[in-house]
PDB file of N, CA and C in Angstrom:
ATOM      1  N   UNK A   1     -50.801  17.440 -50.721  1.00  0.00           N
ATOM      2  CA  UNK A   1     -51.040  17.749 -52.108  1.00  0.00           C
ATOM      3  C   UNK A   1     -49.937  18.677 -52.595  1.00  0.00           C
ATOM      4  N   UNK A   2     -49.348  18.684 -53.849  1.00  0.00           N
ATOM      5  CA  UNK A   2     -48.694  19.376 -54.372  1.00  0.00           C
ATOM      6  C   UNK A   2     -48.691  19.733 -55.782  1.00  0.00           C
ATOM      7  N   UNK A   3     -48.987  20.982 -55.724  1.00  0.00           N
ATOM      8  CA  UNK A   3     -49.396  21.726 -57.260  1.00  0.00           C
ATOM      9  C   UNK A   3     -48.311  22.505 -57.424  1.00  0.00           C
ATOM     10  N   UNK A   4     -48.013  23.110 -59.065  1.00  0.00           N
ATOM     11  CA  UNK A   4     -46.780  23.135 -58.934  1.00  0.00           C
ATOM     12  C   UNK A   4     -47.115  24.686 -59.220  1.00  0.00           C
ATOM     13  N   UNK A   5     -46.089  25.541 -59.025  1.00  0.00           N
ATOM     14  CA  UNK A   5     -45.610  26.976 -59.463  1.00  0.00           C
ATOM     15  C   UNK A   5     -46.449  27.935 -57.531  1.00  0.00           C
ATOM     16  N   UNK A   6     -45.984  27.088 -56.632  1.00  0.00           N
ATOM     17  CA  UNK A   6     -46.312  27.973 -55.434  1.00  0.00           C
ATOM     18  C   UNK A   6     -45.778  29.327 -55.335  1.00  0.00           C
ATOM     19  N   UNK A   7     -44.735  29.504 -55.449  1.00  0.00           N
ATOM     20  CA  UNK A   7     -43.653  30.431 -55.800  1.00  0.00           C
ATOM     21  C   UNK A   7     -44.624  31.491 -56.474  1.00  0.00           C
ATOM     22  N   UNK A   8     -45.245  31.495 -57.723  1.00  0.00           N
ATOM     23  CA  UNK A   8     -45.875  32.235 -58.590  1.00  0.00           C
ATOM     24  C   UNK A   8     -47.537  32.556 -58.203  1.00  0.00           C
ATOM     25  N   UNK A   9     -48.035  31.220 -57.861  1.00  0.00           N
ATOM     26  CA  UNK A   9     -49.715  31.265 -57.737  1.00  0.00           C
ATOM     27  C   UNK A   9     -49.955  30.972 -56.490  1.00  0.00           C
ATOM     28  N   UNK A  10     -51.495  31.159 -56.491  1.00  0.00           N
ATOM     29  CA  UNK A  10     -52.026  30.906 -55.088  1.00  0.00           C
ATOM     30  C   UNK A  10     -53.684  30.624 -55.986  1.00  0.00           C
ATOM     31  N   UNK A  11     -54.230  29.204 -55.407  1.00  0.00           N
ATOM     32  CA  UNK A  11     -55.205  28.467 -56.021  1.00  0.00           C
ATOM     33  C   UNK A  11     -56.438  28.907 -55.383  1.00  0.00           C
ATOM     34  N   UNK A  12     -57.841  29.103 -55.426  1.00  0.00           N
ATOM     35  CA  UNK A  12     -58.149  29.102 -55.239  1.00  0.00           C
ATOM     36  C   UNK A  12     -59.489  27.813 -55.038  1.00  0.00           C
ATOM     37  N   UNK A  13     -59.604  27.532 -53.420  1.00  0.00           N
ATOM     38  CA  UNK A  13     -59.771  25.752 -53.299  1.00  0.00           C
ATOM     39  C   UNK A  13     -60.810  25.696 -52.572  1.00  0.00           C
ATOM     40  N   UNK A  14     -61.895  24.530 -52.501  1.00  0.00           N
ATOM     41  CA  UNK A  14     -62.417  24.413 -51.881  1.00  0.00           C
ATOM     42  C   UNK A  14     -62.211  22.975 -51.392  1.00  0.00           C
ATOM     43  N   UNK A  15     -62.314  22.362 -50.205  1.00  0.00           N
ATOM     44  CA  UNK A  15     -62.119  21.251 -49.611  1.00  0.00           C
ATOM     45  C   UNK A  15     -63.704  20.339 -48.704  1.00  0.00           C
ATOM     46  N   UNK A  16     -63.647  19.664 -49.268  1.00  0.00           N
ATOM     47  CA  UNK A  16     -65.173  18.699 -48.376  1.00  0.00           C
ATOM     48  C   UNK A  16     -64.378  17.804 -48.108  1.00  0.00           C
ATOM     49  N   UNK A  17     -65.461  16.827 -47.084  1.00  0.00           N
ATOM     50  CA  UNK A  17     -65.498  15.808 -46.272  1.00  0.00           C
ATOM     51  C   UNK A  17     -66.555  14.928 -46.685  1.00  0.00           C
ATOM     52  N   UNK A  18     -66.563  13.939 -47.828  1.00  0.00           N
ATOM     53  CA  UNK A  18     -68.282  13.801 -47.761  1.00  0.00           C
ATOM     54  C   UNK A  18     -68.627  15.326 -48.323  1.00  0.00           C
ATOM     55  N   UNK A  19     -70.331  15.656 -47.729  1.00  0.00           N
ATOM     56  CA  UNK A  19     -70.723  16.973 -48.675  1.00  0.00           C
ATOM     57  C   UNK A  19     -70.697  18.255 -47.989  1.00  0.00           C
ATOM     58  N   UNK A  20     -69.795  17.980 -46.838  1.00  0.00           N
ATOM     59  CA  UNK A  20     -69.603  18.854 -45.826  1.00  0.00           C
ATOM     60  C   UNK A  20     -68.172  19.946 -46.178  1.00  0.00           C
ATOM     61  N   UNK A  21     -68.794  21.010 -46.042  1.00  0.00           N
ATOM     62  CA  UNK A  21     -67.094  22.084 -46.699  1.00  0.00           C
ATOM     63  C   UNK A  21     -66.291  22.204 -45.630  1.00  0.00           C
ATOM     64  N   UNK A  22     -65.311  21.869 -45.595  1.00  0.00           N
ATOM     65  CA  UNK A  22     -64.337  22.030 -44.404  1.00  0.00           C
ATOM     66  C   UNK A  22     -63.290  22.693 -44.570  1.00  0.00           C
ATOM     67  N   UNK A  23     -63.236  23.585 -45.699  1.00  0.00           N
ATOM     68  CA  UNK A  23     -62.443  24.800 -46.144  1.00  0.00           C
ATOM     69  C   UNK A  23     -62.167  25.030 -47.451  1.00  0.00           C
ATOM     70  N   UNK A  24     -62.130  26.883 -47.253  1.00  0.00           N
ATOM     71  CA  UNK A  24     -62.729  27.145 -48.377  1.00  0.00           C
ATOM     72  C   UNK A  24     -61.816  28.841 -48.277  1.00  0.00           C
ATOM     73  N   UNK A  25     -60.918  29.051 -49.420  1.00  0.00           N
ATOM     74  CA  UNK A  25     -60.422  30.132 -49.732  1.00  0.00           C
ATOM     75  C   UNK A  25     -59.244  29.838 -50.633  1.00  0.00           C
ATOM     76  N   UNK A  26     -58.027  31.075 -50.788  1.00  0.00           N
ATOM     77  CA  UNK A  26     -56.962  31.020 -51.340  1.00  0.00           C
ATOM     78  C   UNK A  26     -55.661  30.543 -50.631  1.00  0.00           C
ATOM     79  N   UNK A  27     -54.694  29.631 -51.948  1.00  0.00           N
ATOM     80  CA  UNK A  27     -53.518  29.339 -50.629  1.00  0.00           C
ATOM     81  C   UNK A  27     -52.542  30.518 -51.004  1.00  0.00           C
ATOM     82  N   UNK A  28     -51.923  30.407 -50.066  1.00  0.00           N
ATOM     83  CA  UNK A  28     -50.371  31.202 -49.931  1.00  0.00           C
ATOM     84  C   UNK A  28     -49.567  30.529 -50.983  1.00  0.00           C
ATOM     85  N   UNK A  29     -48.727  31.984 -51.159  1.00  0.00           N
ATOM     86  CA  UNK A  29     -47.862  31.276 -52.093  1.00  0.00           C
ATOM     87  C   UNK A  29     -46.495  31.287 -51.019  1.00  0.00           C
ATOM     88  N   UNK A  30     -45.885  30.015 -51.707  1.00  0.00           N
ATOM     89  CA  UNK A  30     -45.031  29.559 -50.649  1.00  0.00           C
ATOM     90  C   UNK A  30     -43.639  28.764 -51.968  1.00  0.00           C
ATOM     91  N   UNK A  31     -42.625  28.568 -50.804  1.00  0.00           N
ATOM     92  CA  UNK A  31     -41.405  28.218 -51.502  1.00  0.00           C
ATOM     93  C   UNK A  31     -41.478  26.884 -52.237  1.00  0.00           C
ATOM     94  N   UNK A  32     -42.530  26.085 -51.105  1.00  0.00           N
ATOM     95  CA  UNK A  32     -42.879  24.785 -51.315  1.00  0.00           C
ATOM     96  C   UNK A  32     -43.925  24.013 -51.289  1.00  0.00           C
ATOM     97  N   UNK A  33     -44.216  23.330 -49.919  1.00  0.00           N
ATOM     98  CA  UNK A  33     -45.467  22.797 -49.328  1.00  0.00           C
ATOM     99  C   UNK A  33     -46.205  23.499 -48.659  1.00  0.00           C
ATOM    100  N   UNK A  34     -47.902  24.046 -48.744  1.00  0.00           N
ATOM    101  CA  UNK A  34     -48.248  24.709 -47.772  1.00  0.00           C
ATOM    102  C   UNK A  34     -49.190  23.519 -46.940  1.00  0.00           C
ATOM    103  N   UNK A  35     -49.491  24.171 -45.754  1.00  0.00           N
ATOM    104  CA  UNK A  35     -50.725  23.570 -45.209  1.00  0.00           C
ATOM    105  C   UNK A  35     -51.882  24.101 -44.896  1.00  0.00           C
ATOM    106  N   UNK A  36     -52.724  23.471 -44.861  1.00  0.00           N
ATOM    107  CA  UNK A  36     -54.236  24.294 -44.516  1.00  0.00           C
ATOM    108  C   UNK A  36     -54.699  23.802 -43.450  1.00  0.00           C
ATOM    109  N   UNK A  37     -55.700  24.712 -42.448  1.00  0.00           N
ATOM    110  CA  UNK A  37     -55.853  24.198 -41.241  1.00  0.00           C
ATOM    111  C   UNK A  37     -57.610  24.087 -41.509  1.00  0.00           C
ATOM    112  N   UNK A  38     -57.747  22.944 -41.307  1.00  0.00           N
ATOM    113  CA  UNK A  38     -59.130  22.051 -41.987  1.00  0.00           C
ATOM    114  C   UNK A  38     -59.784  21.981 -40.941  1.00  0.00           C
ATOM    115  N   UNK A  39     -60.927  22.250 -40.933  1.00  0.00           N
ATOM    116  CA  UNK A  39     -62.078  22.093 -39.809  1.00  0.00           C
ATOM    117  C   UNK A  39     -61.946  19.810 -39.803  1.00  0.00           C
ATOM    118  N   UNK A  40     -61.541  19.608 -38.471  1.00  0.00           N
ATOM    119  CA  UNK A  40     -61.545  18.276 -38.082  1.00  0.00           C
ATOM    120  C   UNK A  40     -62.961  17.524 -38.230  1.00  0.00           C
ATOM    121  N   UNK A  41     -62.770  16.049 -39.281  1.00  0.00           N
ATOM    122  CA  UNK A  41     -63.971  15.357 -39.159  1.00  0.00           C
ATOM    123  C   UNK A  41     -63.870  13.915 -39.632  1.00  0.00           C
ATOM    124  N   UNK A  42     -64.376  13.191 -39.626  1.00  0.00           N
ATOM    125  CA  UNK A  42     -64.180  11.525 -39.738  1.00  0.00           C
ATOM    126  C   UNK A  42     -65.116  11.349 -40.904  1.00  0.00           C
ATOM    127  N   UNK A  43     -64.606  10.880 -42.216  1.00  0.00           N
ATOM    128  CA  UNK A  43     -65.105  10.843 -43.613  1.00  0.00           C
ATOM    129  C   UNK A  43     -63.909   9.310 -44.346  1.00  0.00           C
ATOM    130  N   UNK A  44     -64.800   9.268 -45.423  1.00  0.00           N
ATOM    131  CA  UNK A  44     -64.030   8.612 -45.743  1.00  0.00           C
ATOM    132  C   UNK A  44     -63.751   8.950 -47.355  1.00  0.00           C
ATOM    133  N   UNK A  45     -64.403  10.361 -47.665  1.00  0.00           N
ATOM    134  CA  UNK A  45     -64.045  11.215 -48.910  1.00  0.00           C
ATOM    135  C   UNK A  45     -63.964  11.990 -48.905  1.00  0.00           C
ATOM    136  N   UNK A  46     -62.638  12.921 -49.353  1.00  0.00           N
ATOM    137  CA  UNK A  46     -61.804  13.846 -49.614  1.00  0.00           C
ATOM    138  C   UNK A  46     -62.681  14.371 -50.975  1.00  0.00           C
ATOM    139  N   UNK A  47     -62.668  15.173 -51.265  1.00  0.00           N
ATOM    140  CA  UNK A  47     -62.839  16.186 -52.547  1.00  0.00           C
ATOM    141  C   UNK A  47     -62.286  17.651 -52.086  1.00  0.00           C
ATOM    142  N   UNK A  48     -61.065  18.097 -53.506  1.00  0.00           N
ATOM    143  CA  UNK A  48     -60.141  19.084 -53.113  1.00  0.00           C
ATOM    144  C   UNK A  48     -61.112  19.643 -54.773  1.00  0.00           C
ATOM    145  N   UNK A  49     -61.514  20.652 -54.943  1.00  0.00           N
ATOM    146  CA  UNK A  49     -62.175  21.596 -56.273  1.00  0.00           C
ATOM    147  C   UNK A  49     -61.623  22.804 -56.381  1.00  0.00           C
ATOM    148  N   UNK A  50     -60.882  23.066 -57.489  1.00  0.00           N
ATOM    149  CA  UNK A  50     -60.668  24.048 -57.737  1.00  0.00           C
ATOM    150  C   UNK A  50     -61.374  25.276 -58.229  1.00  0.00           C
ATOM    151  N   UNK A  51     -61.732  25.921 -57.565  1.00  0.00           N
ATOM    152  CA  UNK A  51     -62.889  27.328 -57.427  1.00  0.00           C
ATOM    153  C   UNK A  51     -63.001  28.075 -58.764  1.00  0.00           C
ATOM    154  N   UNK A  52     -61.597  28.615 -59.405  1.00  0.00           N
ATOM    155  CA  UNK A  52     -61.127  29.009 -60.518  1.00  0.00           C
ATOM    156  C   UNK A  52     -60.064  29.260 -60.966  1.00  0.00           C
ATOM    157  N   UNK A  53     -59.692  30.392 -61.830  1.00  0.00           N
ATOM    158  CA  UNK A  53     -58.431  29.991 -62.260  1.00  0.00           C
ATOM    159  C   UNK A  53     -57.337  30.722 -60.727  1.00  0.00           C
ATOM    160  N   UNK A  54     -56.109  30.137 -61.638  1.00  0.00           N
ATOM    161  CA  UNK A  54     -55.223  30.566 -60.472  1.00  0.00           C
ATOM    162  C   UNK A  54     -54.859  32.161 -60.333  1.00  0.00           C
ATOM    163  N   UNK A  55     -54.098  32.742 -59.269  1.00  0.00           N
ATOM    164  CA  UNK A  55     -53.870  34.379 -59.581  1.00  0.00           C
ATOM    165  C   UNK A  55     -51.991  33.838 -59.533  1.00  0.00           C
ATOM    166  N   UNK A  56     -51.794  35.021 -60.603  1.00  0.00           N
ATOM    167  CA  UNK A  56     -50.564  35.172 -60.387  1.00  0.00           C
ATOM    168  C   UNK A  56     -50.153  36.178 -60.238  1.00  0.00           C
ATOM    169  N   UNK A  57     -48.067  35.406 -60.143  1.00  0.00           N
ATOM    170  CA  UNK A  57     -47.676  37.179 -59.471  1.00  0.00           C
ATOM    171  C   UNK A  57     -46.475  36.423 -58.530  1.00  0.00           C
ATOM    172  N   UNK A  58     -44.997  36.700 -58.281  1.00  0.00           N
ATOM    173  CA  UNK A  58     -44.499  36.914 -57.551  1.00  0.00           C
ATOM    174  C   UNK A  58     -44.392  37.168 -55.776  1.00  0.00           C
ATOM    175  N   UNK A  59     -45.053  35.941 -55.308  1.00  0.00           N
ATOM    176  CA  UNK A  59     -44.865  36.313 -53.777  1.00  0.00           C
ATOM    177  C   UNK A  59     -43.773  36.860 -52.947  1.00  0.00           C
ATOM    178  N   UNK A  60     -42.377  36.506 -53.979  1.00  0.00           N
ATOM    179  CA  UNK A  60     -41.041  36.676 -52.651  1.00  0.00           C
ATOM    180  C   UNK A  60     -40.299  37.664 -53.522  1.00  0.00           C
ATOM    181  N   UNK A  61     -40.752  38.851 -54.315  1.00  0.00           N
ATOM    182  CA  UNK A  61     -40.217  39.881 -54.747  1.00  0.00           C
ATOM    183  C   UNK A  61     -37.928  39.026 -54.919  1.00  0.00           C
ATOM    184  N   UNK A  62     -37.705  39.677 -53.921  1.00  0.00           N
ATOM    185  CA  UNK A  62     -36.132  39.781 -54.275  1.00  0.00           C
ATOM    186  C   UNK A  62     -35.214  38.471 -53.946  1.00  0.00           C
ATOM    187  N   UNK A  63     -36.224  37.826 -53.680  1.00  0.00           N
ATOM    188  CA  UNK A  63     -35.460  36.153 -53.227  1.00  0.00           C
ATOM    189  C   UNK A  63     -35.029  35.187 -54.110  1.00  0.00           C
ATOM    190  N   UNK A  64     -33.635  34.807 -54.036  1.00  0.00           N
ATOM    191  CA  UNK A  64     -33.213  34.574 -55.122  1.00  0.00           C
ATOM    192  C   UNK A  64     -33.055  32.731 -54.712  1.00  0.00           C
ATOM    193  N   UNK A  65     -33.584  31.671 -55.591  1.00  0.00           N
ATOM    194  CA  UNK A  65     -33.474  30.675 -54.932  1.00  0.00           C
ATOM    195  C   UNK A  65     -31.758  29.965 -55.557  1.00  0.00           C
ATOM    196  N   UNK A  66     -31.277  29.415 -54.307  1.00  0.00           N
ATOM    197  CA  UNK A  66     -30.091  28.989 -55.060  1.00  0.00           C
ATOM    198  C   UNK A  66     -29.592  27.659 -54.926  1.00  0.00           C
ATOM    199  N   UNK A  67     -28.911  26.581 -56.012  1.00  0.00           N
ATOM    200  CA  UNK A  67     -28.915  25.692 -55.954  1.00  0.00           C
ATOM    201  C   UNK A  67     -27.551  25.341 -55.026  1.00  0.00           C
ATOM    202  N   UNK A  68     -27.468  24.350 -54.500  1.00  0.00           N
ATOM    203  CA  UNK A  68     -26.842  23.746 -53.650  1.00  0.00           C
ATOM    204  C   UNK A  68     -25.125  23.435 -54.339  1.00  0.00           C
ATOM    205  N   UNK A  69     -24.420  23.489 -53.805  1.00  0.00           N
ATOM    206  CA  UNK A  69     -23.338  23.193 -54.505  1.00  0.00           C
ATOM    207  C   UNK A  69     -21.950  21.721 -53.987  1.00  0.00           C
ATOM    208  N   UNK A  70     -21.652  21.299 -54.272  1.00  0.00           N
ATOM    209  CA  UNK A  70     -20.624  20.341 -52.845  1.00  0.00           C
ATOM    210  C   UNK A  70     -19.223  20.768 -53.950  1.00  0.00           C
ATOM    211  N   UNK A  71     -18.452  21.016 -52.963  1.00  0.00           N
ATOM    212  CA  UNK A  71     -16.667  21.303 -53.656  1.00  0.00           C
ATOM    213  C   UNK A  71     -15.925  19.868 -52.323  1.00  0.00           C
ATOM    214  N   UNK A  72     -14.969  19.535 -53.192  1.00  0.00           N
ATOM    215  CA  UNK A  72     -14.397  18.508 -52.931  1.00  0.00           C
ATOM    216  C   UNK A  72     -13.305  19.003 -52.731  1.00  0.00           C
TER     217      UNK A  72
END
């Protein structure tokens, strides 16, 4: 899954299996992709709910991201 502004927010999520919760808190804010480590189970429905709103705020204070450059 990918939601956008990781960098800035961290969601607060809940995850089922069927009607079973198989995780449940806030993500990290991250540069990019995070992962979550999901209690293992054999379903054949996903439901990802968003708990409420998002928090924001700066996770990487002085990190400056920089774009790539090619010189010929």
């Amino acid at each position: 899954m990918k939601l956008t502004g990781w960098r800035l927010r961290s969601y607060p999520l809940e995850i089922y299996a069927g009607d079973e919760l198989i995780w449940s808190g806030e993500t990290e804010k991250s540069l990019g992709y995070i992962h979550l480590n999901v209690k293992p189970v054999l379903t054949n429905e996903i439901t990802i709910r968003l708990k409420g709103a998002s928090k924001e705020g700066d996770g990487f204070g002085q990190i400056v991201e920089v774009a790539a450059s090619c010189r010929r």
